[in-house]
C-alpha atoms as a PDB file:
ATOM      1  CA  UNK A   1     183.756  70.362 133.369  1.00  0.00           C
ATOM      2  CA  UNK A   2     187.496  70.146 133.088  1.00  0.00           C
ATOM      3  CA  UNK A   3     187.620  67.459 135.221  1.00  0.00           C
ATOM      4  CA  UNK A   4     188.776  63.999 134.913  1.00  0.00           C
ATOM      5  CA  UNK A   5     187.210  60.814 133.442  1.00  0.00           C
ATOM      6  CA  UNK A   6     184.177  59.248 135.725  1.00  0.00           C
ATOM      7  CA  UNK A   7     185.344  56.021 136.359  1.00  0.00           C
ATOM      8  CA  UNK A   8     183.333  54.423 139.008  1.00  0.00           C
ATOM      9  CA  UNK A   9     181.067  57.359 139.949  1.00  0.00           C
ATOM     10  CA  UNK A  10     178.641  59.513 138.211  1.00  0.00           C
ATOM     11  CA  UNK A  11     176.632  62.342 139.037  1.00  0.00           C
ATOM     12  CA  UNK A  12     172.728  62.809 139.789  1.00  0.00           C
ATOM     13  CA  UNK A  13     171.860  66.917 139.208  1.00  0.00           C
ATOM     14  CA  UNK A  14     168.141  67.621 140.463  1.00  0.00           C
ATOM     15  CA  UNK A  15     166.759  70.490 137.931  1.00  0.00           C
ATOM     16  CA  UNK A  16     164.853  73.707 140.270  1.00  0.00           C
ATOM     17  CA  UNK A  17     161.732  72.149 137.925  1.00  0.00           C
ATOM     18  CA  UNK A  18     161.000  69.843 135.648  1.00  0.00           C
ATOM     19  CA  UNK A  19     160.919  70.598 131.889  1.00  0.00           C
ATOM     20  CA  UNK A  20     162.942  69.985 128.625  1.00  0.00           C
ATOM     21  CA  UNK A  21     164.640  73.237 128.726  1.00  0.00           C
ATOM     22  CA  UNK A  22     165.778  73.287 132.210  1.00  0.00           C
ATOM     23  CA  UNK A  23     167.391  69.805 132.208  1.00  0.00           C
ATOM     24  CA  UNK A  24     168.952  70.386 129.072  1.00  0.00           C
ATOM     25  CA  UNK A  25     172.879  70.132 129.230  1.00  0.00           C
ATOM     26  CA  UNK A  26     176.057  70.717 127.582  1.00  0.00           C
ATOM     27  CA  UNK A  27     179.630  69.101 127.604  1.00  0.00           C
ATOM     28  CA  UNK A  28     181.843  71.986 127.069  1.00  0.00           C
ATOM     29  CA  UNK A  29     184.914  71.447 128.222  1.00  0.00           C
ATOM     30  CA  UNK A  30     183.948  67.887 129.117  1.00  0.00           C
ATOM     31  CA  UNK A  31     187.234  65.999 127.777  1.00  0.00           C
ATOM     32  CA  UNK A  32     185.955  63.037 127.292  1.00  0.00           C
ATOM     33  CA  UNK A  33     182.225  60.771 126.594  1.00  0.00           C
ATOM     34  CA  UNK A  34     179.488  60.229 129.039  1.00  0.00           C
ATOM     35  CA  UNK A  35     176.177  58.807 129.136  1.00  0.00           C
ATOM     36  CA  UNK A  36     173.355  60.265 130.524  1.00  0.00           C
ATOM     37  CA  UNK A  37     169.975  59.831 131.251  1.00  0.00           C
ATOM     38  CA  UNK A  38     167.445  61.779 131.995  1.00  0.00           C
ATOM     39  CA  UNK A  39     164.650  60.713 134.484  1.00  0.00           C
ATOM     40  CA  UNK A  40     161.049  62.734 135.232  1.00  0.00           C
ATOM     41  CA  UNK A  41     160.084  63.255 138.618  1.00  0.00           C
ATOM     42  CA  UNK A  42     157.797  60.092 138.270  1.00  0.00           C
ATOM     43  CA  UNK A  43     161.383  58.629 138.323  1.00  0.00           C
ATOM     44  CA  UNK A  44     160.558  57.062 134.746  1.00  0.00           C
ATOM     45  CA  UNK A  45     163.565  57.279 132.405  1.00  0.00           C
ATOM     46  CA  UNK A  46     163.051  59.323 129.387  1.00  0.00           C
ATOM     47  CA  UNK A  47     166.082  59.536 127.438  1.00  0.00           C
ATOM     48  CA  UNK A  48     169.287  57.845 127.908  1.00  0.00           C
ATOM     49  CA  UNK A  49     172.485  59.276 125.296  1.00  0.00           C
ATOM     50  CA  UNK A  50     175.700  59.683 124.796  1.00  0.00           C
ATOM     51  CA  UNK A  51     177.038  63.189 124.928  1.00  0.00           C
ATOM     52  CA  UNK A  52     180.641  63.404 122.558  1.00  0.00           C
ATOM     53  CA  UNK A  53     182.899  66.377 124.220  1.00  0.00           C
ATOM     54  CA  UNK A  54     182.163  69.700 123.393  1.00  0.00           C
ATOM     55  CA  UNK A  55     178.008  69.117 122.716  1.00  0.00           C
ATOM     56  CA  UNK A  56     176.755  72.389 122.205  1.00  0.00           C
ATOM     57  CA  UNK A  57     173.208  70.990 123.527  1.00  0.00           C
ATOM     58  CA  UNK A  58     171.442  67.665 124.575  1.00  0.00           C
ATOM     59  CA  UNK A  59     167.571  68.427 125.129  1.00  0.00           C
ATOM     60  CA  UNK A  60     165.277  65.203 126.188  1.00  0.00           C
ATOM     61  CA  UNK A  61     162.246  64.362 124.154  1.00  0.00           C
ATOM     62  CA  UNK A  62     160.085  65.188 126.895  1.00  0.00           C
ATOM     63  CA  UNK A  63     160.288  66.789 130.679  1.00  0.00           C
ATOM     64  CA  UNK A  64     162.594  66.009 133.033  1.00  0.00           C
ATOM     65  CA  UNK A  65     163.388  66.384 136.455  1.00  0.00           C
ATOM     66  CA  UNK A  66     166.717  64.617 136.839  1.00  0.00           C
ATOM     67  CA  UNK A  67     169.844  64.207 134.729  1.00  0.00           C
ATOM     68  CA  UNK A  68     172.080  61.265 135.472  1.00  0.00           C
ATOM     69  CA  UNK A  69     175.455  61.461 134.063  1.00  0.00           C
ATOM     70  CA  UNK A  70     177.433  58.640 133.717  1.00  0.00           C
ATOM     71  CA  UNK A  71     180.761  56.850 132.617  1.00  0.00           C
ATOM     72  CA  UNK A  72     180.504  56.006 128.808  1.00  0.00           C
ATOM     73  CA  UNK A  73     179.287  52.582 128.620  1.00  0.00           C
ATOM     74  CA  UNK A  74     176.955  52.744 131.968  1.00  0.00           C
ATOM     75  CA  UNK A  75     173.984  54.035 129.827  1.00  0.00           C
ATOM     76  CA  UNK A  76     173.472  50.148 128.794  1.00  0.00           C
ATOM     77  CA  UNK A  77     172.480  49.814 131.866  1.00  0.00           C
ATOM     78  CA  UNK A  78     168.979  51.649 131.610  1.00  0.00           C
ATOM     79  CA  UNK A  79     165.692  51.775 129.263  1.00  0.00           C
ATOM     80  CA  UNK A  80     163.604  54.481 128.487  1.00  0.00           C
ATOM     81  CA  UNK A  81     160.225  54.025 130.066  1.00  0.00           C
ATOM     82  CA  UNK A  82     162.267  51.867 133.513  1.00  0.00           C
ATOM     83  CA  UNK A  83     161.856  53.334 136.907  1.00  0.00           C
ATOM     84  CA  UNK A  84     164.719  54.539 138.600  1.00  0.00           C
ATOM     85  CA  UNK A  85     163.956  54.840 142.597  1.00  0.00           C
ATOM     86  CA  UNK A  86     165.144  58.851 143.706  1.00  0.00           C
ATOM     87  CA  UNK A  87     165.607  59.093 147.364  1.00  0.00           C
END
């Protein structure tokens, strides 16, 4: 929030547990577009979006563990039901 664009970065936010409720984010003052996806801790993708500025909520389909977010246009990138290696 009320930060610049991600241009060649993004950000990886481990939830305390996994669920649909506790991953579940919001762009407030989030300027601009980003894609996310959210990963379970089986590190299979479950959702990948795009969140418009000022989302009041973005819930995945099912549990997640991880939430990915990413420069608009990176969410290309991944499929729901790909494995994305955590370390």
């Amino acid at each position: 929030m009320f930060s610049g664009r991600l241009k060649d970065t993004g950000l990886l936010i481990k939830c305390p547990k996994e669920g649909r409720i506790q991953s579940a984010i919001h762009s407030f003052f989030v300027f601009f577009p980003i894609d996310v996806v959210w990963i379970n801790s089986m590190d299979t993708v479950v959702r990948v979006k795009r969140i418009m500025p000022f989302t009041f909520i973005a819930v995945p389909p099912k549990p997640a563990r991880y939430v990915l977010e990413l420069p608009a246009g990176a969410g290309i990138n991944f499929n729901v039901g790909g494995r994305i290696e955590i370390t």
